[in-house]
N, C-alpha and C. Protein backbone atom coordinates (compact mmCIF):
# COMPACT_ATOMS: atom_id res chain seq x y z
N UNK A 1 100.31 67.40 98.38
CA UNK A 1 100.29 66.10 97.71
C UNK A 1 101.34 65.21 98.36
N UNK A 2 100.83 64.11 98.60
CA UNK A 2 101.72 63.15 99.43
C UNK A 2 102.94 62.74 98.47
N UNK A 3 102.86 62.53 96.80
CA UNK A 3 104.01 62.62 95.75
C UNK A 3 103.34 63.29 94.77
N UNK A 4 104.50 63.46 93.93
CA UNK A 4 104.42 64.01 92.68
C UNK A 4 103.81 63.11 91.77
N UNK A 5 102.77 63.70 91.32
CA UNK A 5 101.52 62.81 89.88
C UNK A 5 102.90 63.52 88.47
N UNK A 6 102.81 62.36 87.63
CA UNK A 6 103.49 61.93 86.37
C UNK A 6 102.84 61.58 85.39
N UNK A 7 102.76 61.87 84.44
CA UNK A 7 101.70 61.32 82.85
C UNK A 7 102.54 62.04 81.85
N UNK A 8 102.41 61.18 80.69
CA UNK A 8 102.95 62.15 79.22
C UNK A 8 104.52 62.92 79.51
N UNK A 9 105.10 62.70 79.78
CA UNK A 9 106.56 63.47 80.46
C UNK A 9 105.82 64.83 81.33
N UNK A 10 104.96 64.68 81.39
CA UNK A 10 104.99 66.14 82.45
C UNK A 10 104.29 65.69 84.46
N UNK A 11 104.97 66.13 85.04
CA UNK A 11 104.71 66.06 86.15
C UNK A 11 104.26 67.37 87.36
N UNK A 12 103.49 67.19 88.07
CA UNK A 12 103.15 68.24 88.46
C UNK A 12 103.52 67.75 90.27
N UNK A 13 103.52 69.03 90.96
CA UNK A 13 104.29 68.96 92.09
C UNK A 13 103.77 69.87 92.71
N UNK A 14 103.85 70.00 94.62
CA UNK A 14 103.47 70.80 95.21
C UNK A 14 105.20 72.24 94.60
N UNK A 15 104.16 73.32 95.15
CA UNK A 15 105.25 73.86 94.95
C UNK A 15 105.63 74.54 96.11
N UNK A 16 107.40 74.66 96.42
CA UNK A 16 107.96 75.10 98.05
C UNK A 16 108.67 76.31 97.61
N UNK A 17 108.61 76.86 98.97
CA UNK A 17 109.19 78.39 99.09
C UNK A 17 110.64 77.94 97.96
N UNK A 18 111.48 77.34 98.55
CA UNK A 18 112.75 77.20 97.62
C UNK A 18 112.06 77.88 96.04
N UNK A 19 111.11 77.62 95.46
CA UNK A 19 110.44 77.97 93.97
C UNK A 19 109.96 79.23 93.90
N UNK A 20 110.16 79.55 94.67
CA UNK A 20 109.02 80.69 94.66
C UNK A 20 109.87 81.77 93.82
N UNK A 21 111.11 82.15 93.36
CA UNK A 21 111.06 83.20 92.26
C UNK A 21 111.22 82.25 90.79
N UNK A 22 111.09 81.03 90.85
CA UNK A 22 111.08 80.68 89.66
C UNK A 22 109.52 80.92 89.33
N UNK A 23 108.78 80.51 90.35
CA UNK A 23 107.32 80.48 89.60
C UNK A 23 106.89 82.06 89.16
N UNK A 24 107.14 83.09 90.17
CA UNK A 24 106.57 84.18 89.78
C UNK A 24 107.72 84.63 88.52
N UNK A 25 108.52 84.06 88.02
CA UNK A 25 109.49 84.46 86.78
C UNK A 25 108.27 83.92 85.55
N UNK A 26 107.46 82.64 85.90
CA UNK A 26 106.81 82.25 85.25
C UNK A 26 105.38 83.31 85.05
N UNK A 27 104.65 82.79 86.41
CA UNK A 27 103.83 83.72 86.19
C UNK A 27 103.34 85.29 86.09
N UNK A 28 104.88 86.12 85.88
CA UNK A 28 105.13 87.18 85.09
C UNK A 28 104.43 87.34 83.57
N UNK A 29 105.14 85.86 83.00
CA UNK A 29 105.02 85.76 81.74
C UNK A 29 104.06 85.16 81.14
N UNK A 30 103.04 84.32 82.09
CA UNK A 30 101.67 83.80 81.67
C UNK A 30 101.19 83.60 82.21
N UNK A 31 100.93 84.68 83.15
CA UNK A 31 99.72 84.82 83.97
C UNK A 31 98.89 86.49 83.86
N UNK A 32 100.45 86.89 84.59
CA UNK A 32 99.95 88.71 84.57
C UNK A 32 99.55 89.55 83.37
N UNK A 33 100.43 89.10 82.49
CA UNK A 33 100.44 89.51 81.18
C UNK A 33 98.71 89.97 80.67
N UNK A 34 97.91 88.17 80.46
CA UNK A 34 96.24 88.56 80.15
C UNK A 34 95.57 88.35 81.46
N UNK A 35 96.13 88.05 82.75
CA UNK A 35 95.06 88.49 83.75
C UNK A 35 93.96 89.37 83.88
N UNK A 36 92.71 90.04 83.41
CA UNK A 36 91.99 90.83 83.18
C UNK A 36 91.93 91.89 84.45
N UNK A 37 92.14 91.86 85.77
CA UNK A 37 92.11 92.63 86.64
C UNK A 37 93.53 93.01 86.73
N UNK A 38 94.68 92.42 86.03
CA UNK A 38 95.85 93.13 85.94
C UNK A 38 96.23 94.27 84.73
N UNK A 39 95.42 93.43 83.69
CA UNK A 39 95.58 94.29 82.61
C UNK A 39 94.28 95.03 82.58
N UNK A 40 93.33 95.39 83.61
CA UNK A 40 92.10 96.07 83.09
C UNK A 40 92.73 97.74 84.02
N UNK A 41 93.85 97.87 84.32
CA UNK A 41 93.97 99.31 85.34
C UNK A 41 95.31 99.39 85.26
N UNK A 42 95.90 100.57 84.90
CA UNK A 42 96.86 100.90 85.01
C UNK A 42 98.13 100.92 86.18
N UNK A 43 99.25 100.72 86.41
CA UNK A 43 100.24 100.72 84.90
C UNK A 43 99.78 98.97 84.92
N UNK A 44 100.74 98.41 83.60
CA UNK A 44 99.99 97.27 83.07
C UNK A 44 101.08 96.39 84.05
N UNK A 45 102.31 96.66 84.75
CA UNK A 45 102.80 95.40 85.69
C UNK A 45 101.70 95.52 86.99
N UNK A 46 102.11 94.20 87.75
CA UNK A 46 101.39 94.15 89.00
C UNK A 46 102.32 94.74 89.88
N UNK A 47 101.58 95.24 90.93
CA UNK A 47 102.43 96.18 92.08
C UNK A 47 102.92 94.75 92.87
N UNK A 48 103.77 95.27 93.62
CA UNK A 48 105.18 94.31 94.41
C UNK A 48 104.38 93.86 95.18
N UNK A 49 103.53 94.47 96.05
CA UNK A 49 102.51 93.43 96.91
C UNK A 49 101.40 92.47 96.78
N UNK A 50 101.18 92.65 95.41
CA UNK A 50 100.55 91.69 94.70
C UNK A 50 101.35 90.34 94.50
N UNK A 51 102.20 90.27 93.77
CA UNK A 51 103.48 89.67 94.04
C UNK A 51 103.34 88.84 95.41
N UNK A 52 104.02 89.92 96.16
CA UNK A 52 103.95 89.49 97.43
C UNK A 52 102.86 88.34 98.28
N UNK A 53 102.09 88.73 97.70
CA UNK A 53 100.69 88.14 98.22
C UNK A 53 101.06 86.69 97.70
N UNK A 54 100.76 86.62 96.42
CA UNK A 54 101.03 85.29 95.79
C UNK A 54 102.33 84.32 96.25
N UNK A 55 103.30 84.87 96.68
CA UNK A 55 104.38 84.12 97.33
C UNK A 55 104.15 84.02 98.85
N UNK A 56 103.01 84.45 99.66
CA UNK A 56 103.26 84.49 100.79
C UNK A 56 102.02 82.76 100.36
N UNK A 57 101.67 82.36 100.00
CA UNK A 57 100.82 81.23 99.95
C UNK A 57 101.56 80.08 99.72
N UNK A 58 103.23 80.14 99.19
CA UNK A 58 103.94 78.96 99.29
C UNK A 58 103.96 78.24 100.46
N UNK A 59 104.44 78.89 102.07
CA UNK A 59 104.05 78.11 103.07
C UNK A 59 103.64 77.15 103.26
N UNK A 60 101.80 77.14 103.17
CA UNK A 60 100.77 76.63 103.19
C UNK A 60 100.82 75.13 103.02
N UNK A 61 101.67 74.78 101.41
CA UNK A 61 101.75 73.53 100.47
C UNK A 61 100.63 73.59 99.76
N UNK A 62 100.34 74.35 99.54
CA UNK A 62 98.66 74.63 98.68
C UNK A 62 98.86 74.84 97.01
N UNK A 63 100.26 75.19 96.88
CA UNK A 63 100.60 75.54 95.36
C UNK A 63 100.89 74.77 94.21
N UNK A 64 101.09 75.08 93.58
CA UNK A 64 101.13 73.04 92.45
C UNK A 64 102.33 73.91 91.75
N UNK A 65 102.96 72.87 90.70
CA UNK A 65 103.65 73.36 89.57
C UNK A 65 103.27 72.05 88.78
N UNK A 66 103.55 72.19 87.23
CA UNK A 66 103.32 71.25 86.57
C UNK A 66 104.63 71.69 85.70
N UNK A 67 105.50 70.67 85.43
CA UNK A 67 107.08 70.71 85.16
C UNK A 67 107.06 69.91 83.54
N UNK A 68 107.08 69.85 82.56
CA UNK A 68 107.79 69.32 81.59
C UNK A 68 109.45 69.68 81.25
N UNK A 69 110.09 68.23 81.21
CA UNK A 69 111.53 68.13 81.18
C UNK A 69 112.29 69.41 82.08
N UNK A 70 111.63 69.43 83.05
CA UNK A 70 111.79 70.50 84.63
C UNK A 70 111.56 71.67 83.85
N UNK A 71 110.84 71.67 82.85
CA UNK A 71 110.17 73.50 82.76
C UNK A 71 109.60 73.90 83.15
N UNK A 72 108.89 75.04 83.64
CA UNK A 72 107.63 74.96 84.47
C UNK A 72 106.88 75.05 83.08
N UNK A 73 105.34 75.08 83.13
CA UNK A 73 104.71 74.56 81.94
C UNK A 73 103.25 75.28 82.46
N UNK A 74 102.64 75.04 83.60
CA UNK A 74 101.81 75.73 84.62
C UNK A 74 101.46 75.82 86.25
N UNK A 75 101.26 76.38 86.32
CA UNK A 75 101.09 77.30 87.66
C UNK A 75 99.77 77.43 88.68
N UNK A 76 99.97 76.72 89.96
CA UNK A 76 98.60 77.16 90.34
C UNK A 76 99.15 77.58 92.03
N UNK A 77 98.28 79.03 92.10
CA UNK A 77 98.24 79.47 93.35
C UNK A 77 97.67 79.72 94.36
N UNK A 78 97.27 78.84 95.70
CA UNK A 78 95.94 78.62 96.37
C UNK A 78 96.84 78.93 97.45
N UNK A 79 96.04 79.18 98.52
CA UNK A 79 95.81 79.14 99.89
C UNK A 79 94.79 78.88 100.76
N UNK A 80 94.51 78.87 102.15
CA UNK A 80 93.48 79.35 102.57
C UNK A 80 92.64 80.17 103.39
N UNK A 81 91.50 80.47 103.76
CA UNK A 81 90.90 81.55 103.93
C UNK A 81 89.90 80.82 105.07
N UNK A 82 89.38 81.81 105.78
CA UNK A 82 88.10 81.54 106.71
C UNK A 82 87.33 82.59 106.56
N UNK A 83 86.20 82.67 107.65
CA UNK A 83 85.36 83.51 107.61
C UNK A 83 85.59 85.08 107.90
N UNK A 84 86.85 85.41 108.23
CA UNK A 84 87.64 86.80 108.31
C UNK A 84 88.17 87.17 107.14
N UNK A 85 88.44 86.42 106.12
CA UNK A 85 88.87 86.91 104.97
C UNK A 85 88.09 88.54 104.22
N UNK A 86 87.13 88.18 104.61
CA UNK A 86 86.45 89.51 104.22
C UNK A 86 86.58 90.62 104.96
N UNK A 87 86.52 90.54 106.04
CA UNK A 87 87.87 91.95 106.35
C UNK A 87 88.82 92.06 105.98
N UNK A 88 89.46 91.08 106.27
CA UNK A 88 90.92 91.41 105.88
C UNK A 88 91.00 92.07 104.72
N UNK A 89 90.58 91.20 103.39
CA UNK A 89 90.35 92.16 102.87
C UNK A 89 89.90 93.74 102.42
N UNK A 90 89.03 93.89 102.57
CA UNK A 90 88.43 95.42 103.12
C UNK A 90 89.21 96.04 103.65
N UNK A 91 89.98 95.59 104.82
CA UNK A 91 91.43 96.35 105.23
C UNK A 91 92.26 96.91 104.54
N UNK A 92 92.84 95.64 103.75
CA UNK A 92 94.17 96.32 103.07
C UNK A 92 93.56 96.84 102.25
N UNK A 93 92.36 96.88 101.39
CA UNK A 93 92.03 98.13 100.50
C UNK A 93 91.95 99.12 100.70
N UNK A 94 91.46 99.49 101.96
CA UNK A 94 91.42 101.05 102.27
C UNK A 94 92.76 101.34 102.60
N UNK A 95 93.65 100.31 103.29
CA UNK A 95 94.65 100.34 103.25
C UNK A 95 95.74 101.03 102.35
N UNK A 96 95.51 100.90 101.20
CA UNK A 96 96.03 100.31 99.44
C UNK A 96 95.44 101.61 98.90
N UNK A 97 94.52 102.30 99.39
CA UNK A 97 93.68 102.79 97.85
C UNK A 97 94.52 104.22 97.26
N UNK A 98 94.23 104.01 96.23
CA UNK A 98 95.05 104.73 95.19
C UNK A 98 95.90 104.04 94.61
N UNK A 99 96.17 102.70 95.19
CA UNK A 99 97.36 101.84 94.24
C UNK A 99 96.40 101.01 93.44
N UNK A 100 97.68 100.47 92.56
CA UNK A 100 96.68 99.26 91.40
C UNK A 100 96.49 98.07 92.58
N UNK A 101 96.93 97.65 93.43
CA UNK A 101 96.79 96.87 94.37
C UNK A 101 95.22 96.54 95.21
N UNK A 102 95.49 98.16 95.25
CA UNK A 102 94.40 98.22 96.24
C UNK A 102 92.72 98.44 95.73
N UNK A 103 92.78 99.02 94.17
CA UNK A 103 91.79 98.90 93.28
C UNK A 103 91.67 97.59 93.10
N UNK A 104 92.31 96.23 93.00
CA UNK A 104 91.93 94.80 92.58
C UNK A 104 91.43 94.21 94.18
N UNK A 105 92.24 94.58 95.01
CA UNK A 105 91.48 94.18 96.30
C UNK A 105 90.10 94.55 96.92
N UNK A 106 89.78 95.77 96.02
CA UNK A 106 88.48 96.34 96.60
C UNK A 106 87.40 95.34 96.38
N UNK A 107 87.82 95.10 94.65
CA UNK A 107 86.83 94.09 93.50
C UNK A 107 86.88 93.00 94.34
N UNK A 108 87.89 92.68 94.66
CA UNK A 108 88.08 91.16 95.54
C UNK A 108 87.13 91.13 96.95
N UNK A 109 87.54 92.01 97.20
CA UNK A 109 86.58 92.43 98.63
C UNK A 109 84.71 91.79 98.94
N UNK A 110 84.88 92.83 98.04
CA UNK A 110 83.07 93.03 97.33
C UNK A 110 82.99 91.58 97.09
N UNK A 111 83.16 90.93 96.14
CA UNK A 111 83.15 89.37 95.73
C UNK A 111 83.18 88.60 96.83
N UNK A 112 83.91 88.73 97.91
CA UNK A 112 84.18 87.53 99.31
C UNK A 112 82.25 87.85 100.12
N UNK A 113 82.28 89.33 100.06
CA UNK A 113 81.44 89.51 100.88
C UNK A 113 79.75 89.16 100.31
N UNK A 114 79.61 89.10 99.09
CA UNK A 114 78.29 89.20 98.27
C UNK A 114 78.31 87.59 98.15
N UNK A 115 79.72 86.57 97.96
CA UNK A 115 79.34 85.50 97.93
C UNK A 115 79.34 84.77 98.81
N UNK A 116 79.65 85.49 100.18
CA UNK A 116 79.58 84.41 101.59
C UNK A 116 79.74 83.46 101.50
N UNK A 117 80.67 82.43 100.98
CA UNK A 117 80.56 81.13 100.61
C UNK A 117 80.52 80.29 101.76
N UNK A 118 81.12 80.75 103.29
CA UNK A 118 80.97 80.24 104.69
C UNK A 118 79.80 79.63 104.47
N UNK A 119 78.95 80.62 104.96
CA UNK A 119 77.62 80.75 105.25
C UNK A 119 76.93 80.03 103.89
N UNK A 120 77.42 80.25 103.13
CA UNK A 120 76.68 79.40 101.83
C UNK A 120 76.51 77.90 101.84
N UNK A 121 78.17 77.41 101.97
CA UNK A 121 77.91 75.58 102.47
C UNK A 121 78.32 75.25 103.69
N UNK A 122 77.78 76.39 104.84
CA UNK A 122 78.25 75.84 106.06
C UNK A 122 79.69 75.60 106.06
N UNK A 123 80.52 76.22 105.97
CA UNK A 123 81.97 75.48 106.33
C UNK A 123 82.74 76.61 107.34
N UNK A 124 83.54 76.06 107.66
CA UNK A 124 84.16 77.02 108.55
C UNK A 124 86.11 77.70 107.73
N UNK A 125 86.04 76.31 106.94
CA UNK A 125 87.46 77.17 105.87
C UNK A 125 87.54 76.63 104.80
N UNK A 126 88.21 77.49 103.82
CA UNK A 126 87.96 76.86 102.56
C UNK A 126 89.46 77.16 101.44
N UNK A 127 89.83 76.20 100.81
CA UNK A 127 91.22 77.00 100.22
C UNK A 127 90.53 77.46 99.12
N UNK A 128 91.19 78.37 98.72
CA UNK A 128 90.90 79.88 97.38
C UNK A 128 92.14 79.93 96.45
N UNK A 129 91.85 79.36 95.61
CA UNK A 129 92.89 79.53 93.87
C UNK A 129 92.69 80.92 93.90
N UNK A 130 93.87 81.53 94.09
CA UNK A 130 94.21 83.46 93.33
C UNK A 130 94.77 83.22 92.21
N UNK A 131 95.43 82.21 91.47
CA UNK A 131 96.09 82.53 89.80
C UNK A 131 96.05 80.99 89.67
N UNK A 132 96.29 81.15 88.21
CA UNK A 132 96.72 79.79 87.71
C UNK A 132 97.08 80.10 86.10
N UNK A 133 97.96 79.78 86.26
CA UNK A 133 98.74 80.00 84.43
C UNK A 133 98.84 79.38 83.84
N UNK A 134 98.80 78.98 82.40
CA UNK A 134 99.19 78.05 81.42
C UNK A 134 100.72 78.55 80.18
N UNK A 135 101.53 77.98 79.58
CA UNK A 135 102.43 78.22 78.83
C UNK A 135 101.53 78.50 78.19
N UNK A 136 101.71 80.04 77.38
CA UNK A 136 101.39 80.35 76.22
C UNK A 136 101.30 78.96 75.04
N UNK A 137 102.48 78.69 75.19
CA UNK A 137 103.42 77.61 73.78
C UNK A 137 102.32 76.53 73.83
N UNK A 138 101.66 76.02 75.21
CA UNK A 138 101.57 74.73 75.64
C UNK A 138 99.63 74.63 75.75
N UNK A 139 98.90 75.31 75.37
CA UNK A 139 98.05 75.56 74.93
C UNK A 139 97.48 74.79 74.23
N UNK A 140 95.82 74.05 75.06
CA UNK A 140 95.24 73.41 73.56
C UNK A 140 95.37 71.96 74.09
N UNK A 141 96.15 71.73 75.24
CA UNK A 141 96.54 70.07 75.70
C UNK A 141 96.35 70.10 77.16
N UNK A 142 95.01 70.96 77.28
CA UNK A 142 94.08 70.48 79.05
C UNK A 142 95.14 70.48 80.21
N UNK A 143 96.77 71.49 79.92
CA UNK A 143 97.24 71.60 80.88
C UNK A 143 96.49 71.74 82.43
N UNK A 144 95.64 73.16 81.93
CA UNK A 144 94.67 73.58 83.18
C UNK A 144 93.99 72.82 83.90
N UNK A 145 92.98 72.22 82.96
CA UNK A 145 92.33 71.12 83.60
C UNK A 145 92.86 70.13 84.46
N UNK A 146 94.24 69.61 84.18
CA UNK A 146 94.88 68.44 84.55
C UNK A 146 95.24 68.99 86.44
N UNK A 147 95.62 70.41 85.93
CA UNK A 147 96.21 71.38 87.19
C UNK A 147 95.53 71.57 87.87
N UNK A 148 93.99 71.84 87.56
CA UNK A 148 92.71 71.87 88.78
C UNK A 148 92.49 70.63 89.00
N UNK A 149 92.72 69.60 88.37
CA UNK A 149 92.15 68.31 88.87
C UNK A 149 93.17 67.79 90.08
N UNK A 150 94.44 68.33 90.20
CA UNK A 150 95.28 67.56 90.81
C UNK A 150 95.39 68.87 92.08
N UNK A 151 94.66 69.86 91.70
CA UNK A 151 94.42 70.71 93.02
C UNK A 151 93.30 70.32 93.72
N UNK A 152 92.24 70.06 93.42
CA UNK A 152 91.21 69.62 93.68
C UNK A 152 91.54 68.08 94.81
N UNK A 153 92.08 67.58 94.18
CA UNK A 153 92.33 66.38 95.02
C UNK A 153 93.35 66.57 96.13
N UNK A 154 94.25 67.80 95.60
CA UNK A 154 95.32 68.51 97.24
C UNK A 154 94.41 68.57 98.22
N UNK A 155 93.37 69.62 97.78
CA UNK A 155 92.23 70.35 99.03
C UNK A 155 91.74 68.94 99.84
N UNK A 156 91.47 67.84 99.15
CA UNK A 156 90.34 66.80 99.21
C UNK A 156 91.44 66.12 100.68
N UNK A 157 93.00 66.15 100.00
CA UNK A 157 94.06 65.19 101.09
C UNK A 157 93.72 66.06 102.18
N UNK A 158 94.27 67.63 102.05
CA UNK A 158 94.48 68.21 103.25
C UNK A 158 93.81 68.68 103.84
N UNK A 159 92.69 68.31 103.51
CA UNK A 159 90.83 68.01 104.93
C UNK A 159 90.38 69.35 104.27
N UNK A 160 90.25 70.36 103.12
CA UNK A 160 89.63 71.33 102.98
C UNK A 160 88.20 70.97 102.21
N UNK A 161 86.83 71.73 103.08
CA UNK A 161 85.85 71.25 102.79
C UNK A 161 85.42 71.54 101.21
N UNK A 162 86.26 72.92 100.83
CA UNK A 162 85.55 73.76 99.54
C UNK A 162 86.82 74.23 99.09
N UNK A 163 86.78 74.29 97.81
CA UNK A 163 87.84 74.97 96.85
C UNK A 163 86.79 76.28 96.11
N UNK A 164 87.62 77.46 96.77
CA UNK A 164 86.74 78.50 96.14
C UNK A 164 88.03 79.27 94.41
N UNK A 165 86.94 80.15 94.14
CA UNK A 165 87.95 81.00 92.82
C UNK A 165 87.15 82.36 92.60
N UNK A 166 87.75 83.20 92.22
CA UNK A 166 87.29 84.31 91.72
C UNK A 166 88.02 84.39 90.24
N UNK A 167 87.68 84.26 89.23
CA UNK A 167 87.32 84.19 88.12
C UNK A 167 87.39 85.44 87.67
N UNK A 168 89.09 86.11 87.10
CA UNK A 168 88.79 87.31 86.49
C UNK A 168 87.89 87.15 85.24
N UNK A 169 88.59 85.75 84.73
CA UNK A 169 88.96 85.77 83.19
C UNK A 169 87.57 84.85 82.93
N UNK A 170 86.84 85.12 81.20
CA UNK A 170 85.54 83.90 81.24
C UNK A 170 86.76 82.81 80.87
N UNK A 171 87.33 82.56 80.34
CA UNK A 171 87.89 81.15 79.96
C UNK A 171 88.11 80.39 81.76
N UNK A 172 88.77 81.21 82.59
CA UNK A 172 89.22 80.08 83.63
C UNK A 172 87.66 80.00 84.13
N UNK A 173 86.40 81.26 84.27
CA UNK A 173 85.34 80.46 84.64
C UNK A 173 84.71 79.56 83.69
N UNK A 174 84.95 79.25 82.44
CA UNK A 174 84.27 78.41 81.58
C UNK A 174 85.14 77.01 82.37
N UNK A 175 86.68 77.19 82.46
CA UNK A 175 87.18 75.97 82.47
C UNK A 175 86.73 75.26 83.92
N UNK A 176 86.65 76.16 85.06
CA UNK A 176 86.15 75.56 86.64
C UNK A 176 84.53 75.33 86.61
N UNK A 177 83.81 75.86 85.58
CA UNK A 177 82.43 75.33 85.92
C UNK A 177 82.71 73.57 84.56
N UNK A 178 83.43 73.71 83.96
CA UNK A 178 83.47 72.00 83.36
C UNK A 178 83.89 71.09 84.53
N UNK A 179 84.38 72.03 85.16
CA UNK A 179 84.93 70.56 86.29
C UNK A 179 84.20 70.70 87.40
N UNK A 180 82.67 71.25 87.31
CA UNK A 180 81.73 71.08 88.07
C UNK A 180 81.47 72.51 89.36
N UNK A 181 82.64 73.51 89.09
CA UNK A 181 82.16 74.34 90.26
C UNK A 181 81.02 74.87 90.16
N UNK A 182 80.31 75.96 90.80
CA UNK A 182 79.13 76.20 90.87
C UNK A 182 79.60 78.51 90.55
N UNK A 183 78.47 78.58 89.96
CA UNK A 183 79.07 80.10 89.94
C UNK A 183 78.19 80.95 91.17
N UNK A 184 78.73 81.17 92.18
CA UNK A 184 78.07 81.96 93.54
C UNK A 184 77.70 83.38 93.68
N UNK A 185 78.66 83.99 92.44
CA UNK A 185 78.35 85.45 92.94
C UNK A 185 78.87 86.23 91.17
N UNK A 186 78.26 87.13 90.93
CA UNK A 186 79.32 87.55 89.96
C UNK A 186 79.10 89.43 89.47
N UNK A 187 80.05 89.94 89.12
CA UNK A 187 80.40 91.02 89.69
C UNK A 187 80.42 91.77 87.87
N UNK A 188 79.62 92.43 87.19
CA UNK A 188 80.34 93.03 85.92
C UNK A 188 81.10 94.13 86.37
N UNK A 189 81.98 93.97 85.14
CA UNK A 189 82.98 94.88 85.64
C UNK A 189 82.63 96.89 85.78
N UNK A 190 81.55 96.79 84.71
CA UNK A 190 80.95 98.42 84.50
C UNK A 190 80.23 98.56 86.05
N UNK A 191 80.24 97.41 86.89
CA UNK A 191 79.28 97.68 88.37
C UNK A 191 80.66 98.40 89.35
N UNK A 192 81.49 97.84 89.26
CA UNK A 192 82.76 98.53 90.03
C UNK A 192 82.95 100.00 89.52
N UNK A 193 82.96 100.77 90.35
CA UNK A 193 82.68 102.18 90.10
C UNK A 193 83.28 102.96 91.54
N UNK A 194 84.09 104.42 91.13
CA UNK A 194 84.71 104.99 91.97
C UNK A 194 83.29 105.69 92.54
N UNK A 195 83.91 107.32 93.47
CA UNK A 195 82.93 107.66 93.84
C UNK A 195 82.44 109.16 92.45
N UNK A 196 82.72 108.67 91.76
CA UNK A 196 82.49 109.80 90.63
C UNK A 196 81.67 109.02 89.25
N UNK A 197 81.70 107.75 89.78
CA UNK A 197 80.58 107.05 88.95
C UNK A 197 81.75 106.52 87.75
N UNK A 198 83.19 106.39 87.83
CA UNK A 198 83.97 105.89 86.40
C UNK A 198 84.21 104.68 86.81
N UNK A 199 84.09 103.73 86.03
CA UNK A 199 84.78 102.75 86.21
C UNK A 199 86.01 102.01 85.93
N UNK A 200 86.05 101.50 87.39
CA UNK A 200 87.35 101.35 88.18
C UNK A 200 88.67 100.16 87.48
N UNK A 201 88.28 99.32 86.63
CA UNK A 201 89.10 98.19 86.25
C UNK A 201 88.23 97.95 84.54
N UNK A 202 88.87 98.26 83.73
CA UNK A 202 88.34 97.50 81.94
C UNK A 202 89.11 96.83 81.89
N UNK A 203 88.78 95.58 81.81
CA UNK A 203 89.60 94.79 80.87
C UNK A 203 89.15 94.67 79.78
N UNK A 204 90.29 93.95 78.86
CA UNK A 204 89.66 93.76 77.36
C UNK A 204 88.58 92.84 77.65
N UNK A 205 87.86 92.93 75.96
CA UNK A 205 87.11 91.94 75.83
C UNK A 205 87.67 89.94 75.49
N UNK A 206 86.95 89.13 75.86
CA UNK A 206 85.68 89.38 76.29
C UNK A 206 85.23 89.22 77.87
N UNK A 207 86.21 89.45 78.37
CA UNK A 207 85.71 89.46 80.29
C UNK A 207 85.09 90.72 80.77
N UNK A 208 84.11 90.31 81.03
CA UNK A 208 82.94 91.30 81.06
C UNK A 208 82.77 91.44 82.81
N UNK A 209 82.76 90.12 83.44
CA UNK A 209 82.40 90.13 84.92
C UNK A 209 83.48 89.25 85.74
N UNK A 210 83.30 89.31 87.60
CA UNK A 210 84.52 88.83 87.80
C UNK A 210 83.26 87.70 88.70
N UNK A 211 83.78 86.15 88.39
CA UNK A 211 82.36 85.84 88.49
C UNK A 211 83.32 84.47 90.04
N UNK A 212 82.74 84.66 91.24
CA UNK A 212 83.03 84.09 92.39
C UNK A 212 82.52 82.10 91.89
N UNK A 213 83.16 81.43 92.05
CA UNK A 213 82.76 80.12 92.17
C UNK A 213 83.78 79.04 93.02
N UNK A 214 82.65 78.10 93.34
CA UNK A 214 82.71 77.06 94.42
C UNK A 214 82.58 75.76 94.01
N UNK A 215 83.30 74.81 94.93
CA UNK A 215 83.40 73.39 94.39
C UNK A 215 83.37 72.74 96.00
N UNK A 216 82.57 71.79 96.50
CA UNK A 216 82.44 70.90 97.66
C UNK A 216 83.09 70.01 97.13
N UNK A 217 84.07 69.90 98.10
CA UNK A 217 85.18 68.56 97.81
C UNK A 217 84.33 67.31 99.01
């Protein structure tokens, strides 16, 4: 974002490495907590490279914060991806497997590859929301919405053709198909299955599937 957008005392901002353990202090506490692929597999924290992952996307300038009276308030975490992402992925899972890491990357995997979104609208790169949090407290006042709208228009500045998401949770896919994404691929969770036929990630109810969606900016 070329500046920081302001409304109602809250302002939202790219977010820079300098932030980066404030936000994951945040999104510890309202994100991971009901994330459904965090809380659907044991143990219930996220492993350090998960973590990791999410802070390696500060770089980029792809990340937002939305600040009331400099609190953080919500959280969004994008980067981007090309048409290799789907190895890569696949990599570090086999990479990973046996960790909780590497069980959410598998799911992730599967999802990049079944929804080809390249090949879907022709593009050659696309940035990809991995989290986005809301204050528990702050709930109920279209934080989210406000936070995809002002991501949406990041992707739009910094020439990205498509804003993709994988959608543990139904609320964040209820909230990205109101703001018009499209649902491309979607995954129930009883379909993820080891090689002994158990399945691999429950979350509570009611997230049933992990459902891939797309937005042409």
């Amino acid at each position: 974002m070329s500046a920081a957008t302001r409304g109602d005392n809250f302002e939202i901002r790219v977010c820079g490495v300098e932030d980066g353990d404030r936000m994951m202090e945040f999104l510890l506490e309202h994100y991971y907590r009901e994330e459904p692929l965090t809380a659907g597999c044991a143990p219930p924290e996220p492993d350090e490279k998960d973590k990791q992952f999410l802070l390696s996307n500060l770089p980029h300038g792809t990340c937002l914060l939305m600040l009331h009276s400099d609190r953080i308030v919500a959280a969004a975490v994008a980067g981007p991806k090309d048409a290799g992402a789907v190895d890569e992925l696949f990599e570090q899972a086999a990479q990973l497997a046996g960790t909780k890491w590497g069980r959410i990357l598998g799911i992730l995997a599967i999802a990049e590859r079944d929804a080809n979104v390249f090949k879907r609208y022709g593009v050659d790169k696309a940035l990809h929301l991995h989290a986005i949090g809301v204050d528990s407290r702050m709930r109920g006042r279209a934080l989210g919405e406000r936070l995809m709208n002002a991501l949406i228009a990041l992707g739009k500045e910094l020439g990205y053709p498509l804003l993709t998401a994988d959608c543990s949770s139904l609320y964040s896919s209820r909230l990205l198909q109101r703001l018009g994404f499209d649902v491309v691929n979607r995954i129930p969770y009883t379909d993820y299955v080891d090689d002994a036929g158990e399945q691999i990630i429950r979350p509570p109810e009611p997230h049933l599937a992990l459902e891939t969606v797309a937005l042409r900016l």
